[in-house]
Protein backbone atom coordinates (compact mmCIF):
# COMPACT_ATOMS: atom_id res chain seq x y z
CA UNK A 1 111.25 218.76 -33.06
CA UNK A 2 112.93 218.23 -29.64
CA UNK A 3 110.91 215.50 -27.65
CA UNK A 4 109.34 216.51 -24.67
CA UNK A 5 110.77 214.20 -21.53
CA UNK A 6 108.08 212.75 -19.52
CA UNK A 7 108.44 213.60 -15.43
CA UNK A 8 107.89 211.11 -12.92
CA UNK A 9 105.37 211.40 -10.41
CA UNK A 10 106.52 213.50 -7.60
CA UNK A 11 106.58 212.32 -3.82
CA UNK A 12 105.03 214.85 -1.50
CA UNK A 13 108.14 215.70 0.97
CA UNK A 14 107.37 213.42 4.08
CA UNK A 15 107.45 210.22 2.02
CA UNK A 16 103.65 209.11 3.05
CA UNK A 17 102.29 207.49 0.37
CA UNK A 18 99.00 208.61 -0.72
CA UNK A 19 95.66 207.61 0.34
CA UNK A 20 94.00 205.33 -2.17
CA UNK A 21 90.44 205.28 -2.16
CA UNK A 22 88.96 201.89 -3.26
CA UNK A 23 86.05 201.19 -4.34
CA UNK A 24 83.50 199.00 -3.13
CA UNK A 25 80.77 197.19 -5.29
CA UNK A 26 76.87 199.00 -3.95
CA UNK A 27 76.03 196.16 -1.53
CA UNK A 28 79.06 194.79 0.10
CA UNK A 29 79.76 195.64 3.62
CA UNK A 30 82.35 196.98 4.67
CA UNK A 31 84.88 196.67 7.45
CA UNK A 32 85.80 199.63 10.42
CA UNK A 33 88.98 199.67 7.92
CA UNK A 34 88.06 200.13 4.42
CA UNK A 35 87.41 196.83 3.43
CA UNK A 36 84.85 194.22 2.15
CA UNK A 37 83.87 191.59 4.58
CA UNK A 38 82.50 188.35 3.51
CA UNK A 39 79.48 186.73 4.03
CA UNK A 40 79.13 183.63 6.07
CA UNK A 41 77.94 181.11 3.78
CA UNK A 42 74.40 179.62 4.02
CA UNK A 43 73.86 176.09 5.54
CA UNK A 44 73.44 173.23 2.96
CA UNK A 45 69.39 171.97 2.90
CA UNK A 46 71.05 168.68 3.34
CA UNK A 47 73.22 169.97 6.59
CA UNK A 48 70.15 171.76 7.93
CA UNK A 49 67.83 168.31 7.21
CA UNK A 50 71.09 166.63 9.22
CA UNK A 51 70.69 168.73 12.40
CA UNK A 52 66.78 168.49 12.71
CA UNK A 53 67.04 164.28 12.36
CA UNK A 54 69.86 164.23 14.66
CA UNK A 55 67.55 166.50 17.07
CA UNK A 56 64.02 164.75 16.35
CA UNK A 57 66.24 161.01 16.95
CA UNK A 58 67.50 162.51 20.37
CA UNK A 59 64.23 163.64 21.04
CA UNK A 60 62.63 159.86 20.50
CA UNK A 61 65.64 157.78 21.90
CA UNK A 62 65.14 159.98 25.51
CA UNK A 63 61.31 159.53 25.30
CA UNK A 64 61.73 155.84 24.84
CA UNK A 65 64.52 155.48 27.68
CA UNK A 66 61.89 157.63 29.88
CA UNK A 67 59.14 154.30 28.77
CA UNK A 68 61.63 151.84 29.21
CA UNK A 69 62.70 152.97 32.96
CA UNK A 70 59.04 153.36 34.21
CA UNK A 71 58.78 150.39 32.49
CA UNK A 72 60.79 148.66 34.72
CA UNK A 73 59.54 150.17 38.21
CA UNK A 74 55.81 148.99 37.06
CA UNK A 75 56.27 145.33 35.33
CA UNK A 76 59.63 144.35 37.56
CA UNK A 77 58.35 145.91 40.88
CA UNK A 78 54.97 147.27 40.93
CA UNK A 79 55.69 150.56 42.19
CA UNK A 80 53.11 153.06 42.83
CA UNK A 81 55.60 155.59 43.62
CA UNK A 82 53.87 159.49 43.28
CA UNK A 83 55.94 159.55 39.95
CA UNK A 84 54.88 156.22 39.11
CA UNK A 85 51.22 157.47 39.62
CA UNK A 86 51.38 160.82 37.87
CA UNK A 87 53.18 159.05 34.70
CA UNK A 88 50.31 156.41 34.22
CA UNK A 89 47.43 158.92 34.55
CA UNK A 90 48.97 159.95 31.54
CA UNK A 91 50.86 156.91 29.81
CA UNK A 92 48.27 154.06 29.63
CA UNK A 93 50.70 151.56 30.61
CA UNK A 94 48.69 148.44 30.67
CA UNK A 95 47.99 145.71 33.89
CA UNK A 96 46.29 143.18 31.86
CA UNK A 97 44.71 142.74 28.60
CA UNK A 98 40.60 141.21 29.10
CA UNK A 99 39.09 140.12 26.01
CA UNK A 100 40.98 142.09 23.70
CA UNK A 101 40.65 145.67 25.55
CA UNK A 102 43.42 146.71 28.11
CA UNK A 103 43.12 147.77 31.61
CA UNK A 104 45.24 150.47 32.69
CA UNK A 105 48.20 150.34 35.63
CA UNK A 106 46.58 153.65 37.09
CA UNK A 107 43.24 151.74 37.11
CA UNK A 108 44.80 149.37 39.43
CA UNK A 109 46.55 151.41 41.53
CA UNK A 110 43.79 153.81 42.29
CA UNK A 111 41.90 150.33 43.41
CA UNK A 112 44.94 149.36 45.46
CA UNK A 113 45.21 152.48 47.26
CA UNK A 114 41.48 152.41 47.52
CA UNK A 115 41.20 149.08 49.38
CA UNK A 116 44.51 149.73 51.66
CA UNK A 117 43.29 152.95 52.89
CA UNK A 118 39.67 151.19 53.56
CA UNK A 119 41.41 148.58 55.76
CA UNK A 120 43.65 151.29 57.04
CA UNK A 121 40.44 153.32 58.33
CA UNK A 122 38.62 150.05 59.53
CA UNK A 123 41.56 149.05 61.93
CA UNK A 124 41.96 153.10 63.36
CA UNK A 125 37.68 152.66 63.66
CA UNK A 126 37.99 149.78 65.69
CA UNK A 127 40.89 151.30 67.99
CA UNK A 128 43.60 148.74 65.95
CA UNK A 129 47.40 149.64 65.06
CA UNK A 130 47.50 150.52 61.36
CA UNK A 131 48.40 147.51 59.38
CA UNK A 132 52.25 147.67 58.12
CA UNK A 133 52.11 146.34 54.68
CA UNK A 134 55.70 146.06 54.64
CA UNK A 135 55.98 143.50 57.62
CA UNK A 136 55.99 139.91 56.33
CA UNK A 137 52.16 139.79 57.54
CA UNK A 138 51.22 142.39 55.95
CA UNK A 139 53.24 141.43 52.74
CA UNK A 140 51.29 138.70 52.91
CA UNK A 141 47.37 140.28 52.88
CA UNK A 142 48.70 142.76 50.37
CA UNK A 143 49.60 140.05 47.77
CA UNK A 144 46.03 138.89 49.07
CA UNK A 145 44.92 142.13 48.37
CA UNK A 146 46.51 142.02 44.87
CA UNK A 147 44.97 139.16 43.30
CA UNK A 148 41.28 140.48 45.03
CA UNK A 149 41.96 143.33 43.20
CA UNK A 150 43.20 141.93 39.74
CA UNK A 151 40.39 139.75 39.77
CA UNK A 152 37.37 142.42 40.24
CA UNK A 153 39.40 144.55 37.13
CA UNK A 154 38.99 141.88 34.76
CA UNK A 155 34.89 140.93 36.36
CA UNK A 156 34.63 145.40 35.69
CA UNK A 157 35.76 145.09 32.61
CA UNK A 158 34.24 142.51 31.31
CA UNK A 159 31.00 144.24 32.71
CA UNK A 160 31.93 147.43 30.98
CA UNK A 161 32.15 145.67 27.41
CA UNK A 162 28.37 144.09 27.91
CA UNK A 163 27.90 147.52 28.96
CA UNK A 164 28.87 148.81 25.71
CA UNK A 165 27.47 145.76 23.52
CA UNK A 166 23.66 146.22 25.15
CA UNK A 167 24.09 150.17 24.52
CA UNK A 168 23.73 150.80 28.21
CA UNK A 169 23.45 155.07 28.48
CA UNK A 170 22.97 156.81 32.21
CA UNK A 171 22.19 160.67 31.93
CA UNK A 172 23.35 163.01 33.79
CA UNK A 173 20.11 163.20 35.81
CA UNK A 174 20.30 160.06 37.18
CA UNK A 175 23.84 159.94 38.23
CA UNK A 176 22.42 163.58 39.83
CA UNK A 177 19.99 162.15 41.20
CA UNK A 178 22.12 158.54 43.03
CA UNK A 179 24.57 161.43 44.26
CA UNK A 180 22.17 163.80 45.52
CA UNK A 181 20.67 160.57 47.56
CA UNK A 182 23.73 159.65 49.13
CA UNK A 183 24.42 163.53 50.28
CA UNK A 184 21.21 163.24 51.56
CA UNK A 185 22.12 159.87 53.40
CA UNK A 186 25.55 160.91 54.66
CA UNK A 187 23.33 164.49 56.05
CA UNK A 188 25.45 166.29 53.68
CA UNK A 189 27.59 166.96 51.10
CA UNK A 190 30.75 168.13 53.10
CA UNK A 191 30.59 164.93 55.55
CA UNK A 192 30.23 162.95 52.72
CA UNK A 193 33.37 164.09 51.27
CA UNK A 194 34.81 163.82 54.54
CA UNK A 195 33.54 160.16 54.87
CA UNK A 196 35.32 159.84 51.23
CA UNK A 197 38.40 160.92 52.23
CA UNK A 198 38.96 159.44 55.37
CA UNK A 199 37.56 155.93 54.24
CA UNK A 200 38.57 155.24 50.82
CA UNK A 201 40.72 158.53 49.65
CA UNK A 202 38.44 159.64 47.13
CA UNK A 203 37.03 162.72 45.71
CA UNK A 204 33.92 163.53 44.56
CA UNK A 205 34.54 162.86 40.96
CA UNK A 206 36.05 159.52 41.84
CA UNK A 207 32.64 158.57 43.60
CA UNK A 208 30.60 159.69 40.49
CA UNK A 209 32.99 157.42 38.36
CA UNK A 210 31.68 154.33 40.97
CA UNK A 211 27.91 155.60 40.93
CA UNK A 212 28.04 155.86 37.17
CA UNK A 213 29.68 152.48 36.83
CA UNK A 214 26.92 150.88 39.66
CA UNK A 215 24.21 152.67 37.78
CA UNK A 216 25.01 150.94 34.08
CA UNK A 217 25.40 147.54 35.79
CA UNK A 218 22.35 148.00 37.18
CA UNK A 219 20.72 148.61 34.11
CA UNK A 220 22.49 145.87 32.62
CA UNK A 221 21.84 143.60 34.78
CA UNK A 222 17.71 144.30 33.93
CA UNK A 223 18.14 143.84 30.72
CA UNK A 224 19.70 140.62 30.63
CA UNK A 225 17.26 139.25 33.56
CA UNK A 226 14.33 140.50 31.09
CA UNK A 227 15.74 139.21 27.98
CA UNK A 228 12.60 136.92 26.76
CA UNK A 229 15.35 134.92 24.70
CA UNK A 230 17.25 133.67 27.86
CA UNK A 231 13.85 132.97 29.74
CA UNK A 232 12.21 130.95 27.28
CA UNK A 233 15.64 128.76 27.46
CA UNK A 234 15.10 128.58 31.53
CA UNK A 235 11.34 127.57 30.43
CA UNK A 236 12.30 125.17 28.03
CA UNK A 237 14.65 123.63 30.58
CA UNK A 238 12.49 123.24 33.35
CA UNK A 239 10.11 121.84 31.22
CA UNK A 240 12.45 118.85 30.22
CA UNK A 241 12.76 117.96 33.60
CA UNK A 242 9.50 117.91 34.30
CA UNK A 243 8.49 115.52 31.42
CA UNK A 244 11.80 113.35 33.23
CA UNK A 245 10.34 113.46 36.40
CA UNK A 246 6.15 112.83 34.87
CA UNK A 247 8.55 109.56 32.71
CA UNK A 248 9.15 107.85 36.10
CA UNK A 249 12.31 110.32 37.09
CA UNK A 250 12.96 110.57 40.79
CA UNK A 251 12.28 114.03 41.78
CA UNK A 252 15.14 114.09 44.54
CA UNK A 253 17.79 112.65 42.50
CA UNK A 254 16.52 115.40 39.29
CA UNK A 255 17.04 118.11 41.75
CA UNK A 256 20.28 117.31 42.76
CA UNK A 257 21.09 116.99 39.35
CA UNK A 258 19.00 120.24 37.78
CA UNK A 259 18.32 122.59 40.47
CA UNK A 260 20.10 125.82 41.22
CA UNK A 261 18.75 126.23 44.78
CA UNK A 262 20.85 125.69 47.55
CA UNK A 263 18.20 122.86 48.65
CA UNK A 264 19.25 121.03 45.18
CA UNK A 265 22.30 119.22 47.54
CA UNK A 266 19.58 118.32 49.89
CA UNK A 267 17.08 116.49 46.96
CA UNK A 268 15.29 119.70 46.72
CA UNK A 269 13.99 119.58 50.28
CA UNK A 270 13.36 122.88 51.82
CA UNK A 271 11.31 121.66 55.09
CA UNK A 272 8.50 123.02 56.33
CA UNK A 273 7.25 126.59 55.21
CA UNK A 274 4.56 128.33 56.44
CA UNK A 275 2.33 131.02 54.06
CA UNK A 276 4.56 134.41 53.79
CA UNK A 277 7.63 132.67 55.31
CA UNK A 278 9.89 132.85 52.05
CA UNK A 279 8.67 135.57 50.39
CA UNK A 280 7.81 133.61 47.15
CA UNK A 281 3.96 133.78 46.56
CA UNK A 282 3.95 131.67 43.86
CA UNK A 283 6.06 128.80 45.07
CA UNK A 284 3.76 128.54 48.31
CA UNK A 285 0.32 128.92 47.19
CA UNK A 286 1.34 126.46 44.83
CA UNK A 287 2.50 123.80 47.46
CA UNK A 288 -0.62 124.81 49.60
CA UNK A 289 -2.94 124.44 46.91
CA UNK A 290 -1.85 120.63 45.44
CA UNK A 291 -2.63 117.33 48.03
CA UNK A 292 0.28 115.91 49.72
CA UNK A 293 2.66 114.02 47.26
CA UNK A 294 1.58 116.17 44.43
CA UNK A 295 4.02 117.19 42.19
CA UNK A 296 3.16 120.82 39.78
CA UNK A 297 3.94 121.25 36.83
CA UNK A 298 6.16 124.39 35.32
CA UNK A 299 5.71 127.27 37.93
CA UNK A 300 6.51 130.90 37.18
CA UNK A 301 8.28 132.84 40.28
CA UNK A 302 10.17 136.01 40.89
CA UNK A 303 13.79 133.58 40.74
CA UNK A 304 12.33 131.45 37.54
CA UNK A 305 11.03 128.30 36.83
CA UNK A 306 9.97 125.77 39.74
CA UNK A 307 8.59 122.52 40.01
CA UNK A 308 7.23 122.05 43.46
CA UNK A 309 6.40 118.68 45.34
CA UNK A 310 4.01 118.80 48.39
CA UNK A 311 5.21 116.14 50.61
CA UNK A 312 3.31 116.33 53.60
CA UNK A 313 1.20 118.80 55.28
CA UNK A 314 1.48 119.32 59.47
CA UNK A 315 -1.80 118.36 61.70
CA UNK A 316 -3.46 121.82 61.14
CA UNK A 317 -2.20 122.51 57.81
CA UNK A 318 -0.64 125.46 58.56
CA UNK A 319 2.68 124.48 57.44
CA UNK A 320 3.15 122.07 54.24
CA UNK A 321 6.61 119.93 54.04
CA UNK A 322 8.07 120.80 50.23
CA UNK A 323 10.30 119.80 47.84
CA UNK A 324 11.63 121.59 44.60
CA UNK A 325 13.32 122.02 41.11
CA UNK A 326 14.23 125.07 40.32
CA UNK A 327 15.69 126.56 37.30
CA UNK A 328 16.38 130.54 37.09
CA UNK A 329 14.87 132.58 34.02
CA UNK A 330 18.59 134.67 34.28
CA UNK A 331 20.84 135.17 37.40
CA UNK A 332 23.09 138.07 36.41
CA UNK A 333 25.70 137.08 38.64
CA UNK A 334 25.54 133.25 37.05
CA UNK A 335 25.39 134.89 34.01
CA UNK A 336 28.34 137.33 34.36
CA UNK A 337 30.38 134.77 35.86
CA UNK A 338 29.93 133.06 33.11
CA UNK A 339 30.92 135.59 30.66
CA UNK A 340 34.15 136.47 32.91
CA UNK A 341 35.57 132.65 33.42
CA UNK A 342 35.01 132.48 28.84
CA UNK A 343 36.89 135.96 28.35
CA UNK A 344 40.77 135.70 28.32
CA UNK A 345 43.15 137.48 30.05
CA UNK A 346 46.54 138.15 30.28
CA UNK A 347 48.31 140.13 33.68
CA UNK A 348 51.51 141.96 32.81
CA UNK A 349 52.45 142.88 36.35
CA UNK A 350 54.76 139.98 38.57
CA UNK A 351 51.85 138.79 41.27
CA UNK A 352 54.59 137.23 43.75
């Protein structure tokens, strides 16, 4: 059986070769030509955890180069440039530690521009040239100015931690109440603002910030002159000195000694006082009411503890000639003082 001769595959007559269809997996794009394209390959985790601690460490390194430069403008030359200002209000950059708590640098420039535009207003009141802080005289009351000013911050502060420790609270209606008084005072609120402005450059909310402030030390300051602890102690004291003075003690050379009236440098001599001349009942019915070279014993006034010495009377006895010791229950300010001068401190800013 003849074999049957396979024929090649014919060529259509223009020699194009024929269109081959390929297939393409369900899925994979394709290109405007027929073909597959490829997919870009998905970051790494580790590439993508790269880029976002490359980013976040740009992110830090800028914020710290943005501390370190205003930095530099507050600590190495106390500027109080409007940038300055708006960056503190938000940065707490601190002028000096008191005690343990900080004190911000926008705290002290608020008092700074506070006091220069008060002297600024009290030389255009009294018809003066405006002072030019940057002449060498005015350098000079400004770095005056300065230490005034660092010194009542750290005397605030301290006051706002006793504050704090004696649980000092003002409500709302009294601060109401202290504004509403000085509106009143100033015959209203928009010259009072107007007096704010032009005096000391504050707002309204910066004057309830004082009030409130004024208000707790106030009530501070009545609880520490009332504490029955601390007046027993001023008892106790003047007591001791009286049992000196009853042992053979000289009374003038005690009071120079104990007292803390101004007469103390004088031996406790006050001259001659006539009835309602100083405003102390108890210290002159007492010297009225004992013969001449009498000495009391432990008197209770409104400024504490007294021991009072009639030394003479005048021909009438209208006047009596008196001595005294006296020792206060509590002077806030004493006190305070006190408290300020045993609190450290530490200021960050140069003062030359």
């Amino acid at each position: 059986m003849a074999e049957k001769k396979l024929s090649s595959p014919k060529h259509k007559s223009d020699s194009k070769v024929d269109k081959v269809e390929t297939v393409v997996p369900t899925g994979v794009k394709t290109s405007h030509i027929g073909g597959p394209v490829s997919e870009r390959t998905p970051a790494k985790p580790h590439s993508r955890r790269r880029l976002i601690t490359m980013i976040a460490g740009g992110v830090v390194a800028a914020f710290l180069i943005f501390l370190i430069v205003f930095g530099v403008l507050i600590y190495g030359y106390r500027s109080d440039s409007s940038a300055v200002r708006a960056v503190s209000a938000v940065i707490p950059y601190p002028v000096m530690s008191v005690g343990g708590d900080y004190v911000s640098y926008h705290e002290y420039l608020f008092e700074m521009a506070s006091i220069k535009q008060y002297y600024q207003s009290q030389s255009s009141a009294n018809g003066q040239a405006p002072i030019d802080f940057n002449s060498a005289a005015g350098k000079t009351q400004l770095n005056q100015l300065r230490a005034q000013i660092l010194t009542q911050l750290k005397s605030d502060e301290v006051t706002r931690q006793l504050i704090k420790q004696n649980h000092i609270v003002i409500t709302n209606k009294q601060l109401t109440d202290q504004y509403n008084q000085l509106v009143q005072s100033a015959g209203g609120e928009a010259k009072l603002k107007t007096v704010l402005t032009k005096v000391y450059g504050w707002n309204v909310n910066d004057l309830k910030a004082k009030l409130k402030f004024q208000l707790e030390t106030q009530a501070l300051s009545a609880k520490i002159t009332n504490n029955p602890t601390l007046d027993a102690q001023a008892k106790a004291k003047a007591t001791d000195v009286l049992n000196q003075i009853n042992a053979g003690g000289d009374f003038a050379t005690l009071a120079k000694k104990y007292s803390q009236d101004s007469s103390a440098a004088n031996g406790g001599d006050i001259g001659f006082i006539s009835k309602g001349q100083t405003g102390d009942t108890a210290l002159e019915n007492t010297a009225f009411g004992q013969a001449a070279g009498a000495v009391s014993g432990v008197v209770k006034t409104q400024y504490g503890y007294v021991i009072v010495k009639t030394d003479e009377f005048n021909a009438d006895k209208s006047q009596v000639h008196v001595s005294e010791i006296l020792i206060k229950s509590v002077d806030f300010n004493d006190y305070l003082k006190q408290k300020v001068d045993a609190t450290k401190s530490t200021i960050y800013i140069s003062q030359k």
